[in-house]
Protein backbone atom coordinates (compact mmCIF):
# COMPACT_ATOMS: atom_id res chain seq x y z
CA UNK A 1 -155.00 -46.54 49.27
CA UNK A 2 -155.63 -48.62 52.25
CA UNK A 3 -154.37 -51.91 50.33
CA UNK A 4 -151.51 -49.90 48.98
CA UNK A 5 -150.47 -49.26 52.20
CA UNK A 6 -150.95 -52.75 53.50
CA UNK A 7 -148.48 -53.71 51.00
CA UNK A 8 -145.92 -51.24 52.04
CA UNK A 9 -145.72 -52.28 55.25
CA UNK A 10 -145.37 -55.69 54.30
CA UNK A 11 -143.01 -54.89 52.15
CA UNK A 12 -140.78 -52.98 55.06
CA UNK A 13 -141.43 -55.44 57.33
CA UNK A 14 -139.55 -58.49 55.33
CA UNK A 15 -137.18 -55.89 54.48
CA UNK A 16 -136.11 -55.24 57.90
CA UNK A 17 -136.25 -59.07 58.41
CA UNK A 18 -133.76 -59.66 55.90
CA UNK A 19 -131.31 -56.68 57.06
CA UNK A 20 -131.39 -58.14 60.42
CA UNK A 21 -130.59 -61.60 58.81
CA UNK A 22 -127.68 -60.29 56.47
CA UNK A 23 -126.56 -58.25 60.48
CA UNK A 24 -126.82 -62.25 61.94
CA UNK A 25 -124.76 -63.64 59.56
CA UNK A 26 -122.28 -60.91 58.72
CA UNK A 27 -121.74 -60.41 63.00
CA UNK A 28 -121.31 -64.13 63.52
CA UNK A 29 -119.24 -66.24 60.87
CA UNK A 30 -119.10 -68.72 63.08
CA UNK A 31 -122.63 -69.77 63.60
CA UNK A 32 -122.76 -73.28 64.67
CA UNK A 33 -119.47 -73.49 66.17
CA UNK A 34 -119.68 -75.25 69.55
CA UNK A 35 -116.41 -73.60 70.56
CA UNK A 36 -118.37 -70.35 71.07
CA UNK A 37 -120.71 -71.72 73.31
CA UNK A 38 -118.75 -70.02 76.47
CA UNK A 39 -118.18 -66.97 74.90
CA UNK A 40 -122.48 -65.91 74.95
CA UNK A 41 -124.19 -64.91 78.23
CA UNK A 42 -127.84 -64.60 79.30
CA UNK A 43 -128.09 -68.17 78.20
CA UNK A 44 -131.92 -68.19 79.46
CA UNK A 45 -133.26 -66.66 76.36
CA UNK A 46 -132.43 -70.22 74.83
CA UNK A 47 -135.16 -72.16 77.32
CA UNK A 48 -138.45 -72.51 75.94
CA UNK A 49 -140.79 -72.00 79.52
CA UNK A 50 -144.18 -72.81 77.87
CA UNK A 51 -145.38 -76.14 78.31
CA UNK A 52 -147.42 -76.70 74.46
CA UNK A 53 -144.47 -76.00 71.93
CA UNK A 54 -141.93 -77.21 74.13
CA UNK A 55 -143.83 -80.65 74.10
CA UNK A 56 -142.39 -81.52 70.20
CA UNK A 57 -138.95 -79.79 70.55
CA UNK A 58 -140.05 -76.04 69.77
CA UNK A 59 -140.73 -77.50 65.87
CA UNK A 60 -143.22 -75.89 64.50
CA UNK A 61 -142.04 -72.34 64.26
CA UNK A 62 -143.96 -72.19 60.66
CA UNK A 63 -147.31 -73.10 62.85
CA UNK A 64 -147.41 -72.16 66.12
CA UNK A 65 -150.23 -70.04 67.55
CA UNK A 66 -151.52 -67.54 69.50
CA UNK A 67 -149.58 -66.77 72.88
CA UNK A 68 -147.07 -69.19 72.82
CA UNK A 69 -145.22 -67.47 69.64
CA UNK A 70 -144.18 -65.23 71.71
CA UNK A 71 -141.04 -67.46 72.05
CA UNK A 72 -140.58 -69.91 68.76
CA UNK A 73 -141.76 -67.10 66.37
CA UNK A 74 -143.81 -64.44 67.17
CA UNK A 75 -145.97 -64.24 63.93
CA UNK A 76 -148.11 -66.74 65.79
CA UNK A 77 -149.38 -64.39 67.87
CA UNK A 78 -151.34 -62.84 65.20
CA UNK A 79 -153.46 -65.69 65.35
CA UNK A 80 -154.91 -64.83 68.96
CA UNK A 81 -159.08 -64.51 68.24
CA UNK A 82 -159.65 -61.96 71.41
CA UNK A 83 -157.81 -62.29 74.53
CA UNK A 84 -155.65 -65.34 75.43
CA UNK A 85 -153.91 -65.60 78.88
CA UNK A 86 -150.96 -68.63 80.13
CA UNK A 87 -149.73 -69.63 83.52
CA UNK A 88 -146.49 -72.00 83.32
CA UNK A 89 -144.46 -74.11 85.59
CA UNK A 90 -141.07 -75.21 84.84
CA UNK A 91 -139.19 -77.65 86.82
CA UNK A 92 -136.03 -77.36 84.91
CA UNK A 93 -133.21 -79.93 84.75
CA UNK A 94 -134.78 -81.88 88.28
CA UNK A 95 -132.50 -84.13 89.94
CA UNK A 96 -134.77 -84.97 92.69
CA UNK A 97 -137.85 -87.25 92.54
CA UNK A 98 -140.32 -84.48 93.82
CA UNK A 99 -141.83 -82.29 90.35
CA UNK A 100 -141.70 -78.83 90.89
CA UNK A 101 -140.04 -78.16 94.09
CA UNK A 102 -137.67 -75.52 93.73
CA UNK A 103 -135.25 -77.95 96.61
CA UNK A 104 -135.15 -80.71 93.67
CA UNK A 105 -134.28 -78.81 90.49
CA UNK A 106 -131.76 -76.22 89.48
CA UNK A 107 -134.16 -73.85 88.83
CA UNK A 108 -137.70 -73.30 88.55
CA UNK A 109 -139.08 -71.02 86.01
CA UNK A 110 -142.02 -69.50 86.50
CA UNK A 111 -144.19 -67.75 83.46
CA UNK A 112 -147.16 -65.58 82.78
CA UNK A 113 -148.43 -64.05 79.44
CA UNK A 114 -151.22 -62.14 77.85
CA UNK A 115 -152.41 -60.93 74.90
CA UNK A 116 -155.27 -58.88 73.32
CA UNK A 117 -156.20 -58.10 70.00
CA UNK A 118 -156.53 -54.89 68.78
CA UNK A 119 -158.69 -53.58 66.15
CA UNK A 120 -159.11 -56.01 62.94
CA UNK A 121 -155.44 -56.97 62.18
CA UNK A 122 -153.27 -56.68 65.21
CA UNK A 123 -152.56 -58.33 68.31
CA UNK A 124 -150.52 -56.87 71.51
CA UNK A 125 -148.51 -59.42 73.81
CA UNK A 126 -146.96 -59.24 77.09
CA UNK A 127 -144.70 -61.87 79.00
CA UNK A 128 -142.59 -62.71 81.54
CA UNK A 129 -139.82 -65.25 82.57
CA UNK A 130 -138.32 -65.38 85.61
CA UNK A 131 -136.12 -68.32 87.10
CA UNK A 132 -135.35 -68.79 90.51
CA UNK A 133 -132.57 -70.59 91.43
CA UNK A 134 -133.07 -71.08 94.93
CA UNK A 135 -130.81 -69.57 98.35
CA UNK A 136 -127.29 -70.74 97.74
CA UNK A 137 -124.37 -70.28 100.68
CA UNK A 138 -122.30 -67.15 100.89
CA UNK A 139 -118.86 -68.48 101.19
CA UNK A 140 -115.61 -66.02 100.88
CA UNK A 141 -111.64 -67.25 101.05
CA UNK A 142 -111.30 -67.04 104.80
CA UNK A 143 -115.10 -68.95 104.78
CA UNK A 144 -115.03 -71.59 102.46
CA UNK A 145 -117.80 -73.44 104.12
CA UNK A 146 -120.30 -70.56 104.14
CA UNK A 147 -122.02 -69.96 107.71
CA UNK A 148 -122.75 -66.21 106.83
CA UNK A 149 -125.61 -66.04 104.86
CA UNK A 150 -127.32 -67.23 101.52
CA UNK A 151 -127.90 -65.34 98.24
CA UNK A 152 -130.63 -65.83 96.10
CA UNK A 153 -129.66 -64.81 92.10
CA UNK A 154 -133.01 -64.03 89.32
CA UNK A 155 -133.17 -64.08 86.08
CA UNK A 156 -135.94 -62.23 84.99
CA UNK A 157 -137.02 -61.42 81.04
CA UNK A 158 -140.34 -59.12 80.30
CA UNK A 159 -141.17 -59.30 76.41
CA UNK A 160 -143.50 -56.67 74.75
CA UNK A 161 -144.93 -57.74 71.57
CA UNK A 162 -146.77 -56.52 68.61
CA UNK A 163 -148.05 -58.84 65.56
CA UNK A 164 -150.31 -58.03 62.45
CA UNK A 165 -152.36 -60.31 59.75
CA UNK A 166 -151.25 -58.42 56.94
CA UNK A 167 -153.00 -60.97 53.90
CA UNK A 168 -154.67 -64.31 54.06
CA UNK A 169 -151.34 -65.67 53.76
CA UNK A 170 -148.66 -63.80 55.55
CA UNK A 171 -148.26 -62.64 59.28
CA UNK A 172 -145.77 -61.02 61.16
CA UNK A 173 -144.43 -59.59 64.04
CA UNK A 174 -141.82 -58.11 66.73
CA UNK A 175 -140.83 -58.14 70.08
CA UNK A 176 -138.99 -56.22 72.53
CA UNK A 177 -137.48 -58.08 75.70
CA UNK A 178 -135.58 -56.98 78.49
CA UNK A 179 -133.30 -59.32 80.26
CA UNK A 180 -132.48 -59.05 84.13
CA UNK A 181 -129.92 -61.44 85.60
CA UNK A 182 -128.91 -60.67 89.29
CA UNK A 183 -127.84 -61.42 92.37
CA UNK A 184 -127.09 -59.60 95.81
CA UNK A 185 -124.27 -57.43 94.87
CA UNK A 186 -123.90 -57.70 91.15
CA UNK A 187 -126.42 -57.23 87.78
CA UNK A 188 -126.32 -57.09 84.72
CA UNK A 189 -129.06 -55.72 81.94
CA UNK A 190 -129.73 -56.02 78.74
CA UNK A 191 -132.62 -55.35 75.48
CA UNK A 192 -133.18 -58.24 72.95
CA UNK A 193 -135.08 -57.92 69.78
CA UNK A 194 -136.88 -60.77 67.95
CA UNK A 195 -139.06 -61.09 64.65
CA UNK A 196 -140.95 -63.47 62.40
CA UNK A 197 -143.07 -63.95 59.74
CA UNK A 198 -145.66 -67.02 58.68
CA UNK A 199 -146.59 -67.95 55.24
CA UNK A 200 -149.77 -70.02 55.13
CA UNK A 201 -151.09 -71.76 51.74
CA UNK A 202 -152.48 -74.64 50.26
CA UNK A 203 -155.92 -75.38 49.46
CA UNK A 204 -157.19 -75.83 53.15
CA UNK A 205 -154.46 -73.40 54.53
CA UNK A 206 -152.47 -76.41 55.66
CA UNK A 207 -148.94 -75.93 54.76
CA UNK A 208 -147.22 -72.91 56.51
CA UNK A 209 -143.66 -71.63 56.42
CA UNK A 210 -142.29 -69.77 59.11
CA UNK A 211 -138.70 -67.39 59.94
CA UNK A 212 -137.37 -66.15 63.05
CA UNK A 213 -134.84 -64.19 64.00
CA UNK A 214 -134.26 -64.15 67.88
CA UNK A 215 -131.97 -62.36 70.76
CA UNK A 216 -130.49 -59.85 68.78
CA UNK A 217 -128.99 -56.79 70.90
CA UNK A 218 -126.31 -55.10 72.26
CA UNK A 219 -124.04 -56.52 74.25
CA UNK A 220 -124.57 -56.89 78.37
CA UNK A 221 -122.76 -56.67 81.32
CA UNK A 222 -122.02 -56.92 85.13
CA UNK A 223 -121.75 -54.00 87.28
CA UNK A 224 -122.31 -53.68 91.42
CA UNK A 225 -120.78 -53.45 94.39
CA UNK A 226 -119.32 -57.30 93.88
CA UNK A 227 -116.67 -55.95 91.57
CA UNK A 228 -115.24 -53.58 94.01
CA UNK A 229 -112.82 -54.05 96.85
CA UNK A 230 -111.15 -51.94 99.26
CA UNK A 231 -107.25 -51.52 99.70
CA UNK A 232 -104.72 -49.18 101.20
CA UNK A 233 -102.54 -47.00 98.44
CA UNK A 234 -100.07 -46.23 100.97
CA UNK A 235 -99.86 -47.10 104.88
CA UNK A 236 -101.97 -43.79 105.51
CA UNK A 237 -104.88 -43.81 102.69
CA UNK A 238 -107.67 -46.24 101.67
CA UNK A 239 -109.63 -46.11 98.61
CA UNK A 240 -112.15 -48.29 96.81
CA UNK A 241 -111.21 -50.43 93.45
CA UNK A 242 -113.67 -50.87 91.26
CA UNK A 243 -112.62 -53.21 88.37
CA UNK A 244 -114.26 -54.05 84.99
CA UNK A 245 -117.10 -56.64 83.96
CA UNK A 246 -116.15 -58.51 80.66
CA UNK A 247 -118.77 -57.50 78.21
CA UNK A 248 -120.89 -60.52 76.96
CA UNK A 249 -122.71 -61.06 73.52
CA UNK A 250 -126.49 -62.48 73.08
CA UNK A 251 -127.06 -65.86 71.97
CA UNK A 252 -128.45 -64.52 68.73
CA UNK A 253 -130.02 -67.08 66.48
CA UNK A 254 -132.47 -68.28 63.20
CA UNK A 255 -134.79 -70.68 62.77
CA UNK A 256 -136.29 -71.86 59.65
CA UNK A 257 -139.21 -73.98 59.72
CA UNK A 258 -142.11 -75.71 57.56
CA UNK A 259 -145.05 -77.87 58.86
CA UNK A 260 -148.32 -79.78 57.12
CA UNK A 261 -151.25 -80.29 58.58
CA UNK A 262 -153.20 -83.57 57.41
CA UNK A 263 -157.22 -83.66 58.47
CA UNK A 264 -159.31 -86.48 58.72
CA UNK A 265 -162.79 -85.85 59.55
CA UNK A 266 -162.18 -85.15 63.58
CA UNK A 267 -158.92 -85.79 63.53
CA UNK A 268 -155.88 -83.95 62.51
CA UNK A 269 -152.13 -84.53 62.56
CA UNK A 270 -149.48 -82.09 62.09
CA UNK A 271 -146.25 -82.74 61.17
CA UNK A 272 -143.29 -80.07 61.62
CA UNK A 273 -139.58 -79.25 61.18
CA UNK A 274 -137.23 -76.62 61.67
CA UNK A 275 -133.38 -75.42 61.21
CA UNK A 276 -132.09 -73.35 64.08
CA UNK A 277 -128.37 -72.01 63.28
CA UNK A 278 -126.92 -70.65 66.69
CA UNK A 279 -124.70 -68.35 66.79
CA UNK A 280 -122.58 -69.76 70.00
CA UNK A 281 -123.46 -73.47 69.71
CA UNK A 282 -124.17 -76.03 67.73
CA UNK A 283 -126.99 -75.54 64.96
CA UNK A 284 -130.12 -77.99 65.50
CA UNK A 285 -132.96 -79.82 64.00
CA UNK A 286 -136.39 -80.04 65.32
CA UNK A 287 -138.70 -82.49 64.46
CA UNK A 288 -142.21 -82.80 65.34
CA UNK A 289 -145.49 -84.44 66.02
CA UNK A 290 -149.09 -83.33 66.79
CA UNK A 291 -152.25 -85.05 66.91
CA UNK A 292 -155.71 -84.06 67.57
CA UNK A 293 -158.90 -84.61 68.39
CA UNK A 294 -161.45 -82.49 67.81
CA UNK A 295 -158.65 -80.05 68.90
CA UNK A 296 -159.53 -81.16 72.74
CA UNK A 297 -157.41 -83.42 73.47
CA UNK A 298 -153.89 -82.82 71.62
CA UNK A 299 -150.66 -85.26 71.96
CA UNK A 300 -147.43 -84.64 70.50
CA UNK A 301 -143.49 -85.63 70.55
CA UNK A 302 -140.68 -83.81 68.94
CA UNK A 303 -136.75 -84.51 68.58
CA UNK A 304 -134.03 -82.48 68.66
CA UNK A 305 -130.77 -83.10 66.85
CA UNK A 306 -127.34 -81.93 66.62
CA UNK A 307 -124.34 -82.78 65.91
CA UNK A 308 -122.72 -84.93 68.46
CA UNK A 309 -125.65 -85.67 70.66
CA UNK A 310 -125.75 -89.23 70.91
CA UNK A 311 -121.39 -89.03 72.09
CA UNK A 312 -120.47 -88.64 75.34
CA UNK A 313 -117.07 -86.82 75.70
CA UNK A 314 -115.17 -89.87 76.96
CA UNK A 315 -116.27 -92.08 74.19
CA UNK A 316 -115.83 -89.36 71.59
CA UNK A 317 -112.03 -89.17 72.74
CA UNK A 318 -111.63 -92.69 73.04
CA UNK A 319 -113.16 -93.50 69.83
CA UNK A 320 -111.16 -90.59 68.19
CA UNK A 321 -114.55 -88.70 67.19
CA UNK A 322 -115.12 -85.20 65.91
CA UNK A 323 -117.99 -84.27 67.85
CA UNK A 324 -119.34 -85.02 71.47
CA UNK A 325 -122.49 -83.54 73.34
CA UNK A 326 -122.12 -80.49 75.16
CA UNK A 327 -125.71 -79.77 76.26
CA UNK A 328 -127.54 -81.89 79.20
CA UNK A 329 -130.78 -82.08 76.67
CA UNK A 330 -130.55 -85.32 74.83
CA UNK A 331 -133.30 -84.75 72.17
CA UNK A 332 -136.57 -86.41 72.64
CA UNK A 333 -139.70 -84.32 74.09
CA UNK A 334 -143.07 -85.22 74.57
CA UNK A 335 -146.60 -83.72 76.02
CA UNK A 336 -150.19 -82.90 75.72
CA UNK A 337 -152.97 -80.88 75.73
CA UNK A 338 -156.47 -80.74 77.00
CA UNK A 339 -158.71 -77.87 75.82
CA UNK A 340 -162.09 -78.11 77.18
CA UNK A 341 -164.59 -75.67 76.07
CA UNK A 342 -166.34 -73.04 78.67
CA UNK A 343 -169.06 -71.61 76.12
CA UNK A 344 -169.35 -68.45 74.32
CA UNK A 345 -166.53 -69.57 71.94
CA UNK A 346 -164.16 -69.53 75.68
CA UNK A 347 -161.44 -72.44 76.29
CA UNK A 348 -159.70 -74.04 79.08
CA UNK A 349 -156.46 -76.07 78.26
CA UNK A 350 -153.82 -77.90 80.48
CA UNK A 351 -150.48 -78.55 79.01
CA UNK A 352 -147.74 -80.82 79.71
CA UNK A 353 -144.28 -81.46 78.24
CA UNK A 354 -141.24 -83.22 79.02
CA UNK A 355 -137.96 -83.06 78.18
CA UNK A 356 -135.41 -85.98 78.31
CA UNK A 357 -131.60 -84.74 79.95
CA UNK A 358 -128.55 -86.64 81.04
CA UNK A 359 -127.57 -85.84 83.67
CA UNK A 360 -130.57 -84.72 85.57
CA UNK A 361 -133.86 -86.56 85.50
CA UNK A 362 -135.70 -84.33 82.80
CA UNK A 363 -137.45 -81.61 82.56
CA UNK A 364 -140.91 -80.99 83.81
CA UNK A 365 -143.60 -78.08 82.22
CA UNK A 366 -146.93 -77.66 83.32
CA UNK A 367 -149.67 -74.92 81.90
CA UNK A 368 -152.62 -73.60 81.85
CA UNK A 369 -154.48 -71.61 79.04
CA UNK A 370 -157.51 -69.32 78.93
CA UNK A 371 -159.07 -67.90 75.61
CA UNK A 372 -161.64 -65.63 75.95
């Protein structure tokens, strides 16, 4: 009974991964189409803020684990042993020379997560994203140069997760996020839903597949005091206007992904790809690198492509092309990872990724990892 059970959750569970599929594709026929890319909001849920994955492009949705799934595909996090807590520091899109000051970057994204498993199959996870973009000058039409004050906007998302070993071979699981963006006077919130499942096979359980589906939810927007004005209906009697926020969609996507591990002994090296169709941009490939050894000391590169990404727009227009960038990440990533072991089965890793832009001078990540 319990097995037959087993199975029938399984069986719902790639059911409703499929359904919300079919909704992703039926609710955007345009997937891929970089002339959508202004018409999504709440753009943040598209930034990777942990400092392992992000080191080879996000590629191995089919084989990431433990805490970090949380964002690529969170089947992963089914793989968590006991506990497994991350601290990350994101010095995103840095145009100054000093790493990780929030004066020198357009934002810096802090992030924290945990998770615990719970009883013999399932694991609970918990994080949170927010960006801080620093105090930027209030300026108004009869002020253009400021000199009243500064604003500070947040982005803040909280994710609550859930994922379950349901076989030897497949995994699964969901989360829930919530998605702040503010500033002094005007906010806007939102719920996001994401899901995944990992296939693992072979003879040493070294080729995996994985599917995500990410950011689907309802759509958001802006409401405050920032959208409201006061004006006279006649000479004699003033009222208050309040006018209408534009709703905005998520940027809703699916990624597709395979990776094989190859072992040696001490060493290993991983190789991984994956498909990510966007719903308001382009659609990408991710290609990755890992090696190891002795899984303590990890290194690893990754590229992301799309169409376009080598072509500036000026060139594309003088060279009468049909496709020109239109993100400031040029592709290549790189990072690593030391894991240093604290007995009793414990570990203690520092990560580090970069990611190549233009403009900007990269992007900086730096974490730290406890498993209990």
């Amino acid at each position: 009974m319990k097995k037959l059970n087993k199975n029938i959750i399984l069986k719902s569970f790639i059911v409703l991964t499929v359904i919300l599929a079919e909704i992703f594709y039926s609710s955007n026929i345009y997937a891929g189409n970089e002339q959508r890319s202004g018409q999504a909001g709440a753009s943040e849920l598209l930034i990777n803020p942990w400092s392992r994955s992000s080191g080879w492009g996000t590629a191995n949705v089919a084989g990431v684990r433990g805490l970090e799934g949380i964002y690529s595909n969170v089947a992963g996090l089914a793989f968590t042993e006991k506990t497994e807590l991350i601290f990350s520091q994101t010095s995103w899109l840095q145009y100054g020379s000093k790493m990780f000051d929030a004066n020198e970057s357009v934002s810096n994204i802090s992030s924290f997560g945990f998770s615990q498993k719970v009883g013999e199959s399932g694991v609970l996870g918990m994080s949170v994203m927010s960006m801080d973009f620093g105090e930027i000058e209030i300026t108004t039409v009869e002020l253009p140069d400021g000199g009243i004050g500064t604003f500070s906007p947040k982005y803040l998302n909280l994710g609550f997760s859930y994922a379950r070993i349901f076989s030897n071979s497949i995994y699964g699981g969901v989360t829930v996020k919530l998605v702040s963006e503010q500033i002094s006077n005007l906010a806007a919130q939102g719920i996001a839903l994401d899901a995944g499942i990992q296939y693992v096979t072979g003879k040493k359980d070294n080729l995996k597949f994985g599917i995500s589906l990410k950011n689907v939810g309802p759509r958001m927007s802006f409401s405050g005091d920032g959208l409201s004005f006061r004006n006279y209906v006649d000479p004699n009697y003033e009222m208050t206007v309040e006018q209408r926020s534009s709703e905005f969609e998520l940027p809703a996507l699916l990624n597709i992904g395979a990776s094989y591990d190859v072992n040696v002994n001490l060493h290993r090296v991983t190789t991984a790809g994956t498909f990510t169709s966007n719903s308001f941009q382009k659609d990408q490939y991710r290609l990755g690198v890992e090696y190891s050894y002795k899984e303590i000391l990890m290194l690893r590169g990754g590229y992301v492509a799309e169409d376009g990404i080598m072509n500036s727009k000026k060139a594309a227009e003088e060279n009468s092309l049909d496709s020109y960038r239109t993100t400031a990440l040029r592709g290549p990533s790189a990072g690593f990872t030391l894991e240093l072991p604290m007995g009793n089965g414990s570990t203690f890793g520092l990560d580090y990724s970069y990611r190549h832009t233009n403009p900007f001078q990269g992007s900086h990540s730096i974490g730290a990892r406890i498993n209990l």
